[in-house]
C-alpha atoms as a PDB file:
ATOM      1  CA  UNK A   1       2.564-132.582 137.784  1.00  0.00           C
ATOM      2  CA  UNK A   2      -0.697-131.396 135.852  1.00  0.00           C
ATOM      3  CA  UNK A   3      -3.900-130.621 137.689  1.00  0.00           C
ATOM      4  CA  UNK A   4      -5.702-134.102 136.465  1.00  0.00           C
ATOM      5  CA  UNK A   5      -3.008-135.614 138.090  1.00  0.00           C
ATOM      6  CA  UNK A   6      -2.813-133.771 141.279  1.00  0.00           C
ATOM      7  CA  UNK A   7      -6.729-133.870 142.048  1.00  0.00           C
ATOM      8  CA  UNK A   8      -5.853-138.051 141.465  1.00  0.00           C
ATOM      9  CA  UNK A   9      -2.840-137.491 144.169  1.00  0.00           C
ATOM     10  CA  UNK A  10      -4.824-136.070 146.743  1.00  0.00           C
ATOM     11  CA  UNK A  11      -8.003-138.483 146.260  1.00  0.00           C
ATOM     12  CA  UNK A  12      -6.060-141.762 146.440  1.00  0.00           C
ATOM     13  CA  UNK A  13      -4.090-139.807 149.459  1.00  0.00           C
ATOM     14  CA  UNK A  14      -7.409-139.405 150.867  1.00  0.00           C
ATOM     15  CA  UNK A  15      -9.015-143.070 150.587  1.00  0.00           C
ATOM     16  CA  UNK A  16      -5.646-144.140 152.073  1.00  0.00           C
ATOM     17  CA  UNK A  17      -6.738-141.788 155.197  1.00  0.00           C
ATOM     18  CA  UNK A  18      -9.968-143.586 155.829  1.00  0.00           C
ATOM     19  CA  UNK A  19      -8.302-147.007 155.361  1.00  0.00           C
ATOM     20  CA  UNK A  20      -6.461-146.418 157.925  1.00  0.00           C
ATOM     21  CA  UNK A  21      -8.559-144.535 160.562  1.00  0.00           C
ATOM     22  CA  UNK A  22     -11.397-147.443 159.742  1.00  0.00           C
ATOM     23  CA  UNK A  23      -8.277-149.901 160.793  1.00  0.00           C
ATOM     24  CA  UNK A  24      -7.745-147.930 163.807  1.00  0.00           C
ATOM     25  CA  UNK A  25     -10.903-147.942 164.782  1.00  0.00           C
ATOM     26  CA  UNK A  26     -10.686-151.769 165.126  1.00  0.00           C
ATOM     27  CA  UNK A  27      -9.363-153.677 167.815  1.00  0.00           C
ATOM     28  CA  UNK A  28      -8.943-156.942 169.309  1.00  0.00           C
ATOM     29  CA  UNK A  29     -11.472-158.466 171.888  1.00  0.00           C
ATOM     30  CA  UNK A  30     -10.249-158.557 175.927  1.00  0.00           C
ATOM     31  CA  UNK A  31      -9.424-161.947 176.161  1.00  0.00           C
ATOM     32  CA  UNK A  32     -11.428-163.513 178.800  1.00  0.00           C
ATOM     33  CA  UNK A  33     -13.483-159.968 179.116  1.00  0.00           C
ATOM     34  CA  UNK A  34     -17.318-159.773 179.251  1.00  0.00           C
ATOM     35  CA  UNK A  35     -19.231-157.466 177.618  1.00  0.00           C
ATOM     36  CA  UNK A  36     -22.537-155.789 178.009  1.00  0.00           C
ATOM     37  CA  UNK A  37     -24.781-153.158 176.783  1.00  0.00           C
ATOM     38  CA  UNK A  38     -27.839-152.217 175.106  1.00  0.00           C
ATOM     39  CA  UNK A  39     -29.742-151.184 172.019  1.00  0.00           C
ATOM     40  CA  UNK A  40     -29.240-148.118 170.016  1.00  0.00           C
ATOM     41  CA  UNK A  41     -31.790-146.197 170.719  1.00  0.00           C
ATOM     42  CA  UNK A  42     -32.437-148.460 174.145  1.00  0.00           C
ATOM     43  CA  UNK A  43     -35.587-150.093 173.213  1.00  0.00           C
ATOM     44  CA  UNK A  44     -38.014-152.053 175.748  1.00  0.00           C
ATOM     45  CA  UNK A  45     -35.101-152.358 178.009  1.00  0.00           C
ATOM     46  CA  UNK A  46     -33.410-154.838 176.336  1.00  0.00           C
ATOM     47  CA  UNK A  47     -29.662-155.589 176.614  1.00  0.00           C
ATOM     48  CA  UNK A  48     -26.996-157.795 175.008  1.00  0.00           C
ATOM     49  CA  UNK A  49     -24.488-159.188 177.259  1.00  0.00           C
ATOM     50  CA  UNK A  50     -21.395-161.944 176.485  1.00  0.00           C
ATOM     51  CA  UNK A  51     -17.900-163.118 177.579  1.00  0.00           C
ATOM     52  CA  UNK A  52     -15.009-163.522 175.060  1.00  0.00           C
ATOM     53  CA  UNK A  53     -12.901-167.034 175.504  1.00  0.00           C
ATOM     54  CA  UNK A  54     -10.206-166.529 177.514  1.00  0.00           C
ATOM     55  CA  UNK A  55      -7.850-167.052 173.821  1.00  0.00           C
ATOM     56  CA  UNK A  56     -10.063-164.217 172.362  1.00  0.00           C
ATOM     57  CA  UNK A  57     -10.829-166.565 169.985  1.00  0.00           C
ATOM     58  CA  UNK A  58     -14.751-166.801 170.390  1.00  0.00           C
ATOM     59  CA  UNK A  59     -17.563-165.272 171.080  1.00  0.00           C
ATOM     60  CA  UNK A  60     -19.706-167.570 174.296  1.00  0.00           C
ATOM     61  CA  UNK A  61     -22.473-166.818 176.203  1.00  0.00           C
ATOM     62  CA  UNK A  62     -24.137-164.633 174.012  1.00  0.00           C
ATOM     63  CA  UNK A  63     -27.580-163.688 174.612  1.00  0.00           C
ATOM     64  CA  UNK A  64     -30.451-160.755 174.511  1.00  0.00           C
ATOM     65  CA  UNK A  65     -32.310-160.034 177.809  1.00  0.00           C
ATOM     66  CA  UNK A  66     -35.814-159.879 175.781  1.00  0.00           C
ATOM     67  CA  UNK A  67     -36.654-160.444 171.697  1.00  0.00           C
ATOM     68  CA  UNK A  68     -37.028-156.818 170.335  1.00  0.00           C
ATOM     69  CA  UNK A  69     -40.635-156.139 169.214  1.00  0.00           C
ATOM     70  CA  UNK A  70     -40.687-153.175 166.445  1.00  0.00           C
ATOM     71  CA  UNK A  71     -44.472-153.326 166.511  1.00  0.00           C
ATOM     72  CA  UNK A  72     -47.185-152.936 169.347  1.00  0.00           C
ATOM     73  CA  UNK A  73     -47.493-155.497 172.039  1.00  0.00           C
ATOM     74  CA  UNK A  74     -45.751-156.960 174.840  1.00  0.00           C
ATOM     75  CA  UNK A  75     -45.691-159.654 177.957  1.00  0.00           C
ATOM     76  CA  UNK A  76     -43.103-161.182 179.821  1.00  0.00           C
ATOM     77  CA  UNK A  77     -39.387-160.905 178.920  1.00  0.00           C
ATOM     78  CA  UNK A  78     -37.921-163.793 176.706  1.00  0.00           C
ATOM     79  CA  UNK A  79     -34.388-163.915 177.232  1.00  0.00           C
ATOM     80  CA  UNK A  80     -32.913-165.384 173.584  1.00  0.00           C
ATOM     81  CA  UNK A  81     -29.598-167.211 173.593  1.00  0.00           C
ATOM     82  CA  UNK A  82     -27.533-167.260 170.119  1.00  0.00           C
ATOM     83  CA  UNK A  83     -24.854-169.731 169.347  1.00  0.00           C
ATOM     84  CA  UNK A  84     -21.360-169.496 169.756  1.00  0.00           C
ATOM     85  CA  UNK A  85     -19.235-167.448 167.254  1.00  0.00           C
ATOM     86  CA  UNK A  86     -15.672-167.221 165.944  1.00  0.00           C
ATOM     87  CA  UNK A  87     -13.994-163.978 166.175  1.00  0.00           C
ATOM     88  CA  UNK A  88     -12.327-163.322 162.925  1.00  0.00           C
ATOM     89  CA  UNK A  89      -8.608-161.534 162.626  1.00  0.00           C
ATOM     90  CA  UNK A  90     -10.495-158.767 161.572  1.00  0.00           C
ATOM     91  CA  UNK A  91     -12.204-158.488 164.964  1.00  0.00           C
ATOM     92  CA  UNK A  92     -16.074-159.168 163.996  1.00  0.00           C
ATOM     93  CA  UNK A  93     -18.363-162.022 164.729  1.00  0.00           C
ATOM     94  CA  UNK A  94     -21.987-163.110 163.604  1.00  0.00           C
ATOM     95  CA  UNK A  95     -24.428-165.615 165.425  1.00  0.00           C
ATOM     96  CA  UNK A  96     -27.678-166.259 165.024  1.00  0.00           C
ATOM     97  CA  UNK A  97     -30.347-167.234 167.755  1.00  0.00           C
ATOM     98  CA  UNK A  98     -34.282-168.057 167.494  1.00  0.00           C
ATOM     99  CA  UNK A  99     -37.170-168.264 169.472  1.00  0.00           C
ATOM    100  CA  UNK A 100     -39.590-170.566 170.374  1.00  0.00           C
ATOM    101  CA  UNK A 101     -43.144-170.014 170.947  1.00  0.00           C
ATOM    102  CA  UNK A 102     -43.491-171.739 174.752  1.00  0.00           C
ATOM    103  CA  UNK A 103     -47.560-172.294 174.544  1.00  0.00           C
ATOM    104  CA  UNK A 104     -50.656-172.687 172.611  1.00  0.00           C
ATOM    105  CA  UNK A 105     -51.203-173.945 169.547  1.00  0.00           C
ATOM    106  CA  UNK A 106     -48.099-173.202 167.586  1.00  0.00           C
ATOM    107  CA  UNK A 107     -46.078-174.182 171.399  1.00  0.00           C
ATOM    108  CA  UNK A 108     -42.617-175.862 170.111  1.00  0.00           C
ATOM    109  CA  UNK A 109     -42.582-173.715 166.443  1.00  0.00           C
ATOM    110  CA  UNK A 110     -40.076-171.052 165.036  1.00  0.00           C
ATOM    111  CA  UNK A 111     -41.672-167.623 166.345  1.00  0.00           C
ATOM    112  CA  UNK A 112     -38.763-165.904 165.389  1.00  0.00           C
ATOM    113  CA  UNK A 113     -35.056-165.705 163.720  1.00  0.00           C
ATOM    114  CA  UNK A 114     -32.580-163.532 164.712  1.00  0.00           C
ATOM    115  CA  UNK A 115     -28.902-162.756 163.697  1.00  0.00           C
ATOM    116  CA  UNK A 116     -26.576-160.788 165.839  1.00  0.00           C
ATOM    117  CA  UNK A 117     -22.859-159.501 163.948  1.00  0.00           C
ATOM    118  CA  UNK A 118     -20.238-157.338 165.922  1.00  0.00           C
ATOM    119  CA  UNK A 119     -17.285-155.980 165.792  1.00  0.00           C
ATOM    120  CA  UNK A 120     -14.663-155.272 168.552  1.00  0.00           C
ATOM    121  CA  UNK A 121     -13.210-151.167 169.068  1.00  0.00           C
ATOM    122  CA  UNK A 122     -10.531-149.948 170.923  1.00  0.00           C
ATOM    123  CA  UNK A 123     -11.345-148.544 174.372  1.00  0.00           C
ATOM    124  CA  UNK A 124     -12.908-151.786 175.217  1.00  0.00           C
ATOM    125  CA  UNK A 125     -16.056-151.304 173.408  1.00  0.00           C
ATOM    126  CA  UNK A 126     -17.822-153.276 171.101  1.00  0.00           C
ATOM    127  CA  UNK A 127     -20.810-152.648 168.718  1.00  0.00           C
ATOM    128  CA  UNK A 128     -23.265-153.938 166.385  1.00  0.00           C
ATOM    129  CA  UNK A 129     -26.498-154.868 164.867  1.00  0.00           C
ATOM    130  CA  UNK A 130     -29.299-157.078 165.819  1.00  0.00           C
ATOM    131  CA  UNK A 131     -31.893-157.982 163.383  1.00  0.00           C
ATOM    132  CA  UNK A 132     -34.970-159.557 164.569  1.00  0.00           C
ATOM    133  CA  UNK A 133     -37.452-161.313 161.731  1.00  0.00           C
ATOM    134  CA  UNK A 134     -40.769-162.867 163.320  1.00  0.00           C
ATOM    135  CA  UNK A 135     -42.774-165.434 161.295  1.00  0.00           C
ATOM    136  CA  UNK A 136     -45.281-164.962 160.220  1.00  0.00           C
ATOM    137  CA  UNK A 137     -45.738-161.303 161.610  1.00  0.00           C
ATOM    138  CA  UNK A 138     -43.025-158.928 159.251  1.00  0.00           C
ATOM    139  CA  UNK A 139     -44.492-156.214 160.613  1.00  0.00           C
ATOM    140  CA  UNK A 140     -42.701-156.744 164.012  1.00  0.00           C
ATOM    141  CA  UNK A 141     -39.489-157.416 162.642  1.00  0.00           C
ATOM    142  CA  UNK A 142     -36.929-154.807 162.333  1.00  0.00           C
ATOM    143  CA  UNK A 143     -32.798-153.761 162.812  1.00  0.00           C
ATOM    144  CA  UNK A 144     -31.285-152.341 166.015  1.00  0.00           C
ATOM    145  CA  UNK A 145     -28.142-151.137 166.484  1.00  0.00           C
ATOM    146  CA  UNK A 146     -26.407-151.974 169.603  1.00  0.00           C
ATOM    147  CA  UNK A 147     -23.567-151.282 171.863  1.00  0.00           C
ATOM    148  CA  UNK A 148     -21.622-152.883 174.691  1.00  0.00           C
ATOM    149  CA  UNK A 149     -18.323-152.246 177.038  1.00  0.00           C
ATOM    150  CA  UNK A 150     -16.428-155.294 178.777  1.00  0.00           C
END
């Protein structure tokens, strides 16, 4: 076997490596489990927390203990719920939630979308991404990673 064809040996040997660790890493959902955690860094103390039907077929009860804010301000937590989600073979999920300004003159309007995907790791763990975007106010949206344990 020449050289050119050795270096392609090993690569393709390689990339067949991380296939498979990246397929390890994966695992199915505790069926009937819940899960919770928090942000990566934890940010404002907020934490994700949801149970997993007891066919670990969905994803229920999902919800944030506050909305994220990546900018300055603050008041009282607002607790955001997101919509149930399918968990596909592949062990991942996606929902997305919103908020709804609660007073004032915009009261009843979008204040802000958010979209929550995850995917389920051996060990029991879980982790993922939350991505916040306010209306109106792009300067307080923003990505956090995120992490949670039934």
């Amino acid at each position: 076997m020449t050289g050119k064809w050795k270096g392609l040996l090993a690569t393709l040997v390689a990339l067949a490596a991380l296939l498979a660790a990246g397929a390890a890493l994966a695992a199915s959902p505790i069926e009937g489990g819940s899960y919770a955690g928090s942000l990566i860094p934890p940010r404002d103390g907020v934490t994700v927390s949801f149970k997993v039907s007891a066919n670990g077929k969905r994803v229920t009860g999902l919800s944030t203990s506050n909305i994220p804010l990546y900018c300055s301000g603050g008041g009282e937590p607002i607790p955001i719920h997101f919509k149930n989600a399918t968990i596909s073979s592949k062990g991942t999920f996606s929902s997305t939630g919103r908020y709804l300004i609660l007073e004032g003159p915009k009261k009843g309007q979008v204040g802000a979308n958010l979209k929550i995907s995850g995917k389920f790791l051996k060990g029991r763990k879980e982790r993922g991404t939350l991505t916040t975007s306010y209306v109106g106010f792009s300067n307080c949206s923003g990505i956090s990673a995120y992490s949670t344990k039934a």
